[in-house]
C-alpha atoms as a PDB file:
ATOM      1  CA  UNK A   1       0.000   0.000   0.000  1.00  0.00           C
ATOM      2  CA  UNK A   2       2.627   2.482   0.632  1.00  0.00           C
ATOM      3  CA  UNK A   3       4.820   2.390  -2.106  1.00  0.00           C
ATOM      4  CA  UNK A   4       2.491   3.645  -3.985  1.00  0.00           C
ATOM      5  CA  UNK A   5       2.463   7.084  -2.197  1.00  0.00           C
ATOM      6  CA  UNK A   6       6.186   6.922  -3.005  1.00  0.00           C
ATOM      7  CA  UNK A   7       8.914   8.348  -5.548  1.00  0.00           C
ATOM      8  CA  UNK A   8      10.533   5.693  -7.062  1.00  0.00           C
ATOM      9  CA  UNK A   9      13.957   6.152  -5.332  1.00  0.00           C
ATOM     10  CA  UNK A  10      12.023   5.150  -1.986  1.00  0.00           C
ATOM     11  CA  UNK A  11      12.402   1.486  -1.577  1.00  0.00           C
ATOM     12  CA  UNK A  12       9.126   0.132   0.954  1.00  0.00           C
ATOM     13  CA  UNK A  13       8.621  -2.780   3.002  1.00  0.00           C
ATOM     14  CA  UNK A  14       5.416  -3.784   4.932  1.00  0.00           C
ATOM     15  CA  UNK A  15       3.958  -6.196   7.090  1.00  0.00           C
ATOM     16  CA  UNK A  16       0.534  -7.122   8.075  1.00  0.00           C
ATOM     17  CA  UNK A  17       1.341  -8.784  11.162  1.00  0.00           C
ATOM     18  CA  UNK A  18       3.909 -10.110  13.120  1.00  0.00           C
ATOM     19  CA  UNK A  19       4.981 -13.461  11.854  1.00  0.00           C
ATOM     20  CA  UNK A  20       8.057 -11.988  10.401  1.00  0.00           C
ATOM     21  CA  UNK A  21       9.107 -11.116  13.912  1.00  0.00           C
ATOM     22  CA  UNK A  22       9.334 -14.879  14.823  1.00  0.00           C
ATOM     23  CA  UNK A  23      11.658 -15.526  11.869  1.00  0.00           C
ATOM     24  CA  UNK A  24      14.116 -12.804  12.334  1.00  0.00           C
ATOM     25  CA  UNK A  25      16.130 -12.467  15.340  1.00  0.00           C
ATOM     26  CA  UNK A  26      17.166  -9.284  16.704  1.00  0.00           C
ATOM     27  CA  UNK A  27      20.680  -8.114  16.623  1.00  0.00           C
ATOM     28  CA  UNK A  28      22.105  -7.523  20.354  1.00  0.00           C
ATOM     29  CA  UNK A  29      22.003  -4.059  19.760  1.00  0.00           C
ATOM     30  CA  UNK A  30      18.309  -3.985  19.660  1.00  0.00           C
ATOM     31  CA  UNK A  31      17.344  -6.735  21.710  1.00  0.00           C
ATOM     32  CA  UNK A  32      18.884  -4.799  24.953  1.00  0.00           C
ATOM     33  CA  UNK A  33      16.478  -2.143  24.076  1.00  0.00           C
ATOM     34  CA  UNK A  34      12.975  -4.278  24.308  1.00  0.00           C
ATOM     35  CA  UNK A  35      14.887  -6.787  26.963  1.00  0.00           C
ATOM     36  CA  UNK A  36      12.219  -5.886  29.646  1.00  0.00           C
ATOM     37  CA  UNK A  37       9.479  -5.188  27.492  1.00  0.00           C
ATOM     38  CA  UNK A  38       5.914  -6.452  27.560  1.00  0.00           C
ATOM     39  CA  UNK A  39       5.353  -9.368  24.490  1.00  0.00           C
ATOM     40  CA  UNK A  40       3.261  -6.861  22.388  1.00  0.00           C
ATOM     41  CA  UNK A  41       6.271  -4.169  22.268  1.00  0.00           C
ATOM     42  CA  UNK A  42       8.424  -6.619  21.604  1.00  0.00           C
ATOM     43  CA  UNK A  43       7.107  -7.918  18.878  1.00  0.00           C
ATOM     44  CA  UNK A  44       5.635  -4.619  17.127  1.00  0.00           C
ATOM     45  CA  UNK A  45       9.768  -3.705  17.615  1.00  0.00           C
ATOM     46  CA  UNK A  46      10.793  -6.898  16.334  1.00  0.00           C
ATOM     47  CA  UNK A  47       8.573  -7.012  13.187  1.00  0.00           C
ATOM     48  CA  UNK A  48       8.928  -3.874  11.659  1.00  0.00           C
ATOM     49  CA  UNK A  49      12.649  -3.929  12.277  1.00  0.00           C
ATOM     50  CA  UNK A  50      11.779  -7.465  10.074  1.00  0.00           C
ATOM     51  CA  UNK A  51      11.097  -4.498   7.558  1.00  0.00           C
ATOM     52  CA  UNK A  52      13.477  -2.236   7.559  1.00  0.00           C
ATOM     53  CA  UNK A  53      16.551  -5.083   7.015  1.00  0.00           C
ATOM     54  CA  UNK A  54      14.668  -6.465   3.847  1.00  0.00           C
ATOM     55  CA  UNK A  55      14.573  -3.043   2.094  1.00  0.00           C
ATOM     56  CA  UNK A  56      18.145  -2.548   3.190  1.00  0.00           C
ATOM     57  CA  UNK A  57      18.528  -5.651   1.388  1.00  0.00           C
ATOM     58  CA  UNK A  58      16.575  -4.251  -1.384  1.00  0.00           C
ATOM     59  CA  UNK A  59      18.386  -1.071  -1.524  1.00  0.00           C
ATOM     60  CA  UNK A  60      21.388  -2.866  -1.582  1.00  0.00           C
ATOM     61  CA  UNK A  61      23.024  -2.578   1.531  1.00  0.00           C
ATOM     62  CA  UNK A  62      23.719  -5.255   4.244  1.00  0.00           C
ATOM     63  CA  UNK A  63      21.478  -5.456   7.061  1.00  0.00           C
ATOM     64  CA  UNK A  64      22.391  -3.524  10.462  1.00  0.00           C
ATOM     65  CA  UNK A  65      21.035  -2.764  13.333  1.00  0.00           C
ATOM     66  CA  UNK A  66      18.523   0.071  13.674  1.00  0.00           C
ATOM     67  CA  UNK A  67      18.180   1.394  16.836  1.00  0.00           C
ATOM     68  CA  UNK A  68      16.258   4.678  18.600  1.00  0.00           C
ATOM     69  CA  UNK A  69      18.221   7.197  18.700  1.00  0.00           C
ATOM     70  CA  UNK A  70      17.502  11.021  19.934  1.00  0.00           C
ATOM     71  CA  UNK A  71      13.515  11.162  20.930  1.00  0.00           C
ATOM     72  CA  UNK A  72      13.135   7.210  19.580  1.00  0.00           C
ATOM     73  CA  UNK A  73      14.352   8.560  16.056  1.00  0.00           C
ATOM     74  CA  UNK A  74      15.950   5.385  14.550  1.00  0.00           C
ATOM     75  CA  UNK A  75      19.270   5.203  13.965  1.00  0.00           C
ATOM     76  CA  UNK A  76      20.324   4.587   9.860  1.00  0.00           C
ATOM     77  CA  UNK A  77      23.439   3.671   8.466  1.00  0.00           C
ATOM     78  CA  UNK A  78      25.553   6.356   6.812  1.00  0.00           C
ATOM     79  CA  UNK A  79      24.023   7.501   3.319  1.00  0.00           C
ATOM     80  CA  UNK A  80      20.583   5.950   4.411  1.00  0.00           C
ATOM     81  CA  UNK A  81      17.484   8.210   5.199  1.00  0.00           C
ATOM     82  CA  UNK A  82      14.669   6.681   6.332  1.00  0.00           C
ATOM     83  CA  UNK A  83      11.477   5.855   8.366  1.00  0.00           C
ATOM     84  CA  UNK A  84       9.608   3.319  10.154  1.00  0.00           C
ATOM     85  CA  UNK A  85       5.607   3.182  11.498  1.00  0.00           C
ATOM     86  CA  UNK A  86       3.748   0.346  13.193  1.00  0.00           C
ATOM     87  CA  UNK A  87      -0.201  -0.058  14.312  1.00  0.00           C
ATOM     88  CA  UNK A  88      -2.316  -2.586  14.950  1.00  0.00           C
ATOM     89  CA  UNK A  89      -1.997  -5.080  12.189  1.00  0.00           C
ATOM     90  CA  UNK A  90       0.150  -3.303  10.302  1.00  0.00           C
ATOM     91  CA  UNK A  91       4.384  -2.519  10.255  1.00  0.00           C
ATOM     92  CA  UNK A  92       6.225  -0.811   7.201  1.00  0.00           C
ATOM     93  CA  UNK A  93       9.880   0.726   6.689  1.00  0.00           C
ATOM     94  CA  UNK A  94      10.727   3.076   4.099  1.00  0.00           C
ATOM     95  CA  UNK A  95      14.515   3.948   2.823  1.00  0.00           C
ATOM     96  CA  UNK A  96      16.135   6.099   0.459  1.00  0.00           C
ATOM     97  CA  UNK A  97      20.020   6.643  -0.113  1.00  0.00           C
ATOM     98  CA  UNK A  98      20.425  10.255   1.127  1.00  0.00           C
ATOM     99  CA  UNK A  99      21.930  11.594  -2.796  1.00  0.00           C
ATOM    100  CA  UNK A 100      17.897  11.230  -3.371  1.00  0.00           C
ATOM    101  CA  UNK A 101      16.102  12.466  -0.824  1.00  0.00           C
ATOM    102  CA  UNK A 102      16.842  14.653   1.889  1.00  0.00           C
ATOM    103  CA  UNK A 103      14.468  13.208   4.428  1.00  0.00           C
ATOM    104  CA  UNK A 104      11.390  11.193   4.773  1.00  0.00           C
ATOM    105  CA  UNK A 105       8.502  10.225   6.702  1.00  0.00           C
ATOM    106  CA  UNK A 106       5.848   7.822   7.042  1.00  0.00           C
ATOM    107  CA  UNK A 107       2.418   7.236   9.172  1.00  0.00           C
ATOM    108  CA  UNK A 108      -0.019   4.680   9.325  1.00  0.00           C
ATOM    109  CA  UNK A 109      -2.639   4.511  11.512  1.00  0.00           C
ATOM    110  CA  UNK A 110      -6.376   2.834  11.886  1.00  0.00           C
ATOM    111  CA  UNK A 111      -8.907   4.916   9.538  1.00  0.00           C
ATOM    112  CA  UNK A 112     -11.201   6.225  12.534  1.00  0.00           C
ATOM    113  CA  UNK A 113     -11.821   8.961  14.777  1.00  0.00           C
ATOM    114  CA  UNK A 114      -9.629   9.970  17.223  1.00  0.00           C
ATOM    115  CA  UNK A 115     -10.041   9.901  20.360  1.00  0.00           C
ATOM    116  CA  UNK A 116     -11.678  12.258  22.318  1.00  0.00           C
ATOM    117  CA  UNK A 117     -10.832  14.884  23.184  1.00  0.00           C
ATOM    118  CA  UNK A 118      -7.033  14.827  20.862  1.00  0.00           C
ATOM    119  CA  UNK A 119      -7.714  17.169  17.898  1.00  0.00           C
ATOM    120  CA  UNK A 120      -8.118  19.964  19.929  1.00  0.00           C
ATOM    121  CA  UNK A 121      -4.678  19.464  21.202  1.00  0.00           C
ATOM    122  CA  UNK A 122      -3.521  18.515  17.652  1.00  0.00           C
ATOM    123  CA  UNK A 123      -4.615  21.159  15.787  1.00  0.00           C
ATOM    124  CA  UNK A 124      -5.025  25.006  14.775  1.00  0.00           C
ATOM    125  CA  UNK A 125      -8.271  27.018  14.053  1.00  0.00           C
ATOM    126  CA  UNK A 126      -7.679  27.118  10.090  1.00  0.00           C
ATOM    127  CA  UNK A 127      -7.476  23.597  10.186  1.00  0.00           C
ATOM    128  CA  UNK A 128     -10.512  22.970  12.156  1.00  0.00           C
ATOM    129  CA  UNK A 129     -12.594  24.857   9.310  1.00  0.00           C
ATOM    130  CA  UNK A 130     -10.647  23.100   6.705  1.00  0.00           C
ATOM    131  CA  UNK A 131     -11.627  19.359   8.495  1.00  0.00           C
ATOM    132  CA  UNK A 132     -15.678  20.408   8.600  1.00  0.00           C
ATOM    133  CA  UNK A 133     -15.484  21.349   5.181  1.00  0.00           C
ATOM    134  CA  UNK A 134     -13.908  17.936   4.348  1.00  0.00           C
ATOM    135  CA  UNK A 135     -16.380  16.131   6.515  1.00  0.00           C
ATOM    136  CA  UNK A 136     -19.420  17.705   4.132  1.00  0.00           C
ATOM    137  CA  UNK A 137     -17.931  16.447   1.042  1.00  0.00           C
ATOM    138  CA  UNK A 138     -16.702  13.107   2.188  1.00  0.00           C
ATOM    139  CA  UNK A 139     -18.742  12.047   5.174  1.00  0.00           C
ATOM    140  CA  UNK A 140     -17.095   8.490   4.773  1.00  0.00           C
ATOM    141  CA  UNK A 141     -13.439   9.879   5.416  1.00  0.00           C
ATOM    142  CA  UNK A 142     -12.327  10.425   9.010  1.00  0.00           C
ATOM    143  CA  UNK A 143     -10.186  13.812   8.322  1.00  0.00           C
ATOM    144  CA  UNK A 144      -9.237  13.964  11.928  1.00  0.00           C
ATOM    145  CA  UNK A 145      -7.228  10.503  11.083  1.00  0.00           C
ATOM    146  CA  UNK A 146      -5.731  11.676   8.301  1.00  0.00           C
ATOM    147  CA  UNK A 147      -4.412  14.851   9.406  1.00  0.00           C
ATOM    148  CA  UNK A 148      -3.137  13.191  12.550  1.00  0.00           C
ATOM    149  CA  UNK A 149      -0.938  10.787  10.515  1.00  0.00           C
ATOM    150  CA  UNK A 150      -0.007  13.398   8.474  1.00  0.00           C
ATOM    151  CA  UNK A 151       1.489  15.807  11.529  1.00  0.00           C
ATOM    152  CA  UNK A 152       2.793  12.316  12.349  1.00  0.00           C
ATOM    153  CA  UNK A 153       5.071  12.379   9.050  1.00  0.00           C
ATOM    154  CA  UNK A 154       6.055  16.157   8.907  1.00  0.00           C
ATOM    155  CA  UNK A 155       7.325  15.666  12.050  1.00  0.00           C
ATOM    156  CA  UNK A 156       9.687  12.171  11.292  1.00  0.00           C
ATOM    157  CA  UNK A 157      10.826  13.989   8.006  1.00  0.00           C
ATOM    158  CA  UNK A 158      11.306  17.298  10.425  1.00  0.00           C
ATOM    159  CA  UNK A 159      13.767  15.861  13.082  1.00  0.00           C
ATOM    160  CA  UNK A 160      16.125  14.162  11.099  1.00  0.00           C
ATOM    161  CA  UNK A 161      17.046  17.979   9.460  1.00  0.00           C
ATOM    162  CA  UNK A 162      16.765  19.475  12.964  1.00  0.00           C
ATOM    163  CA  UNK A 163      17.242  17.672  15.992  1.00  0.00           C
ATOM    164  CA  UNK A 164      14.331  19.368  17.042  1.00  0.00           C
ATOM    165  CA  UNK A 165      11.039  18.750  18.375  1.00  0.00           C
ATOM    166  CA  UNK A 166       7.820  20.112  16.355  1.00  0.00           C
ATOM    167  CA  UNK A 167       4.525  20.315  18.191  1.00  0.00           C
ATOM    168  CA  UNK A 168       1.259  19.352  16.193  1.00  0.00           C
ATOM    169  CA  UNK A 169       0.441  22.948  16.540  1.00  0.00           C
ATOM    170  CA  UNK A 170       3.340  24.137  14.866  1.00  0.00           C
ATOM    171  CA  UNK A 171       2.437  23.100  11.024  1.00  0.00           C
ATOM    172  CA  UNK A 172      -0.920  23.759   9.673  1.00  0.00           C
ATOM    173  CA  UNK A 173      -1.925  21.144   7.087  1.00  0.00           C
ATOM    174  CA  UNK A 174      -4.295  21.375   4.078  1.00  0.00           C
ATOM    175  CA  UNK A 175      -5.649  17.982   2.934  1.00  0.00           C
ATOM    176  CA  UNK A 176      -6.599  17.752  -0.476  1.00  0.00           C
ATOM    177  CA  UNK A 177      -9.083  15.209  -1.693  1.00  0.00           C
ATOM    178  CA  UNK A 178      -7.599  13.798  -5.317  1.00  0.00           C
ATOM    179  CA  UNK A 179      -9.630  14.353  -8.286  1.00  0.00           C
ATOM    180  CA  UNK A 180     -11.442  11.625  -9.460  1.00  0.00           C
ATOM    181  CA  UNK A 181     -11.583  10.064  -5.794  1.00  0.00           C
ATOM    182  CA  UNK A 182     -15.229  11.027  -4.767  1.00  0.00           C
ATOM    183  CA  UNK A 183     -16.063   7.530  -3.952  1.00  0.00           C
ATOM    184  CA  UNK A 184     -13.697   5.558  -1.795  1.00  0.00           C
ATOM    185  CA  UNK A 185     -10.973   4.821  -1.526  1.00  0.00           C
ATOM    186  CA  UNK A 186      -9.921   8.325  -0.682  1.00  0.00           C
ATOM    187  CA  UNK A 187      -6.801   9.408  -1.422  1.00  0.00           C
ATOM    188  CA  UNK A 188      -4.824  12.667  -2.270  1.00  0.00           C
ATOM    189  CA  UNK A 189      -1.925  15.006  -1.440  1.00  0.00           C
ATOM    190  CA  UNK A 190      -1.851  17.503   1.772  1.00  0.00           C
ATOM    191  CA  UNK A 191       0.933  20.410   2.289  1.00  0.00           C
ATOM    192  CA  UNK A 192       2.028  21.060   5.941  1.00  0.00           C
ATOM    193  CA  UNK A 193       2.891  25.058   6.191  1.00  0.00           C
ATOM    194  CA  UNK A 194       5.670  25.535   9.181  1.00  0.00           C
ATOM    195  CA  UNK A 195       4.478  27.502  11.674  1.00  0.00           C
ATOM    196  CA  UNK A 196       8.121  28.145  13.075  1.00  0.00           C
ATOM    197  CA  UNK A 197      11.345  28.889  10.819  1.00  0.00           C
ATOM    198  CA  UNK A 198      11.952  25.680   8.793  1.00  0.00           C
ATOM    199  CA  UNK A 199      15.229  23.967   8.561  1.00  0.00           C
ATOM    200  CA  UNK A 200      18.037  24.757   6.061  1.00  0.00           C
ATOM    201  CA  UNK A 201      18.161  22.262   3.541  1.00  0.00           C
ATOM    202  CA  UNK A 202      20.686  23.053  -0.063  1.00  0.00           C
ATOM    203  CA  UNK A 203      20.885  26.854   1.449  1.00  0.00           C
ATOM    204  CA  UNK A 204      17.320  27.540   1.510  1.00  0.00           C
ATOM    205  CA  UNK A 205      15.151  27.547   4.760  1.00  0.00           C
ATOM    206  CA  UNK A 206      12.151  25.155   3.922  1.00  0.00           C
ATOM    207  CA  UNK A 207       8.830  26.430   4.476  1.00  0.00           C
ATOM    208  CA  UNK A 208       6.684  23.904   4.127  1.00  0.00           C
ATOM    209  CA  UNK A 209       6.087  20.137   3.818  1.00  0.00           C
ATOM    210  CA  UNK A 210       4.531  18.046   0.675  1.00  0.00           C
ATOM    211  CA  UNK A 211       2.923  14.691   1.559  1.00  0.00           C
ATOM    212  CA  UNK A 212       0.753  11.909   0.026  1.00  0.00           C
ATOM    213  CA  UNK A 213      -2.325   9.958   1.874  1.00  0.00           C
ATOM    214  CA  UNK A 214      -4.308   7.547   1.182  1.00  0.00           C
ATOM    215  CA  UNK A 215      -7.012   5.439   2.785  1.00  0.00           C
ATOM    216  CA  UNK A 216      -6.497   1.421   2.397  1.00  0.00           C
ATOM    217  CA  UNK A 217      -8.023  -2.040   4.398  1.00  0.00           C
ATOM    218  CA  UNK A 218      -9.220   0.082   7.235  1.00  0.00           C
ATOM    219  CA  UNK A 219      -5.677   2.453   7.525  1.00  0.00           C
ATOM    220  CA  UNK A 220      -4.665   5.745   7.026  1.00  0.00           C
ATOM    221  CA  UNK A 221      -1.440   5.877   5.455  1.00  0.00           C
ATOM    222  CA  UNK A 222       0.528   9.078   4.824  1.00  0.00           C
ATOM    223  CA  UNK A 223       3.980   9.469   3.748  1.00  0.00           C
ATOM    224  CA  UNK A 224       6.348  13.036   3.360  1.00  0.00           C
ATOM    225  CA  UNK A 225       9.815  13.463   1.221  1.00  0.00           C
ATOM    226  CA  UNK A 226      12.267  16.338   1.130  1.00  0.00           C
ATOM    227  CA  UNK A 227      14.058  16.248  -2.061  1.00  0.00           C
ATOM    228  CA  UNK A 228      17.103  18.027  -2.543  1.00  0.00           C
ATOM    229  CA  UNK A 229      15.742  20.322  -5.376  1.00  0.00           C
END
């Protein structure tokens, strides 16, 4: 499912499940990290680092331990950007060798509402407006689910370039319905407008975010690249 919101220099792996997580041992590196975690953590872990060495493999590289980093940002190999997500159900890793893209991000998460009570902590008034709007025309769309995920991507695309934490209410995101996608499945593009000073990427200070969505087997998938040009 996810591929397809992806450039072509974006090699994507995904799961549905966790039987890949009995097959692959983890390398000592990572295992010290879930050693005193409950079964379900450990396995979500285990699984969707299952991912993320196949599309090593089919980018080319060996397989290597990927471990959290700074704010549970995992840690690539050198020349590697990249990005991992896990829900119920569902695990996926998505690389790219860093002469393509400058950063990347990806989200999935179960099409429904959130819970109460978390947009209004997740969101600002424009996009409030924007998300009734979108609930007229497409009743059978949870917007509140997709523009959760998507805030979800800026931000794993945002801290590799800064270092920095980005709060939900500090990008304002536009969801746009495709053309041609009035009837389900829904899918389309969204922008993500920085709300504070962007990073510095090729000597210019980005100013916004471009992403892709897309709703598929009951998730909400959303994915953001920073290309160089």
């Amino acid at each position: 499912m996810i591929e397809e919101l992806l450039p072509g220099s974006v090699v994507a792996v995904e799961a549905h499940g966790d039987e890949e997580a009995e097959q692959v041992p983890l390398y000592p590196e990572e295992a010290a990290v879930v050693a005193r975690a409950v079964d379900k953590r450990r396995r979500e872990f285990t699984a969707v680092r299952a991912c993320a060495r196949r599309a090593m493999e089919k980018l080319g590289i060996a397989p290597r331990p990927v471990v959290p980093g700074d704010r549970g940002a995992p840690t690539w190999p050198a020349g590697i950007v990249g990005s991992m997500t896990h829900c119920d159900g569902y695990r996926a890793a998505a690389l790219a060798r860093a002469t393509d893209l400058v950063s990347l991000g990806i989200d999935a998460e179960p099409h429904g509402p959130l819970p109460e009570g978390v947009l209004a902590t997740v969101t600002v008034p424009d996009e409030i407006g924007r998300l009734r709007a979108l609930a007229d025309a497409r009743p059978d769309l949870h917007g509140d689910r997709v523009l959760f995920s998507a805030k979800e991507s800026v931000y794993k695309a945002w801290f590799p370039l800064t270092g920095a934490w980005l709060d939900f209410t500090e990008a304002d995101i536009e969801i746009r319905v495709a053309e041609g996608a009035a009837e389900a499945p829904a899918h389309g593009r969204f922008r993500a407008e920085l709300l504070v000073p962007g990073p510095w990427v090729n000597g210019r200070r980005l100013g916004h975010f471009d992403g892709r969505w897309a709703v598929r087997r009951g998730l909400v998938i959303t994915t953001v690249t920073v290309p160089h040009a």
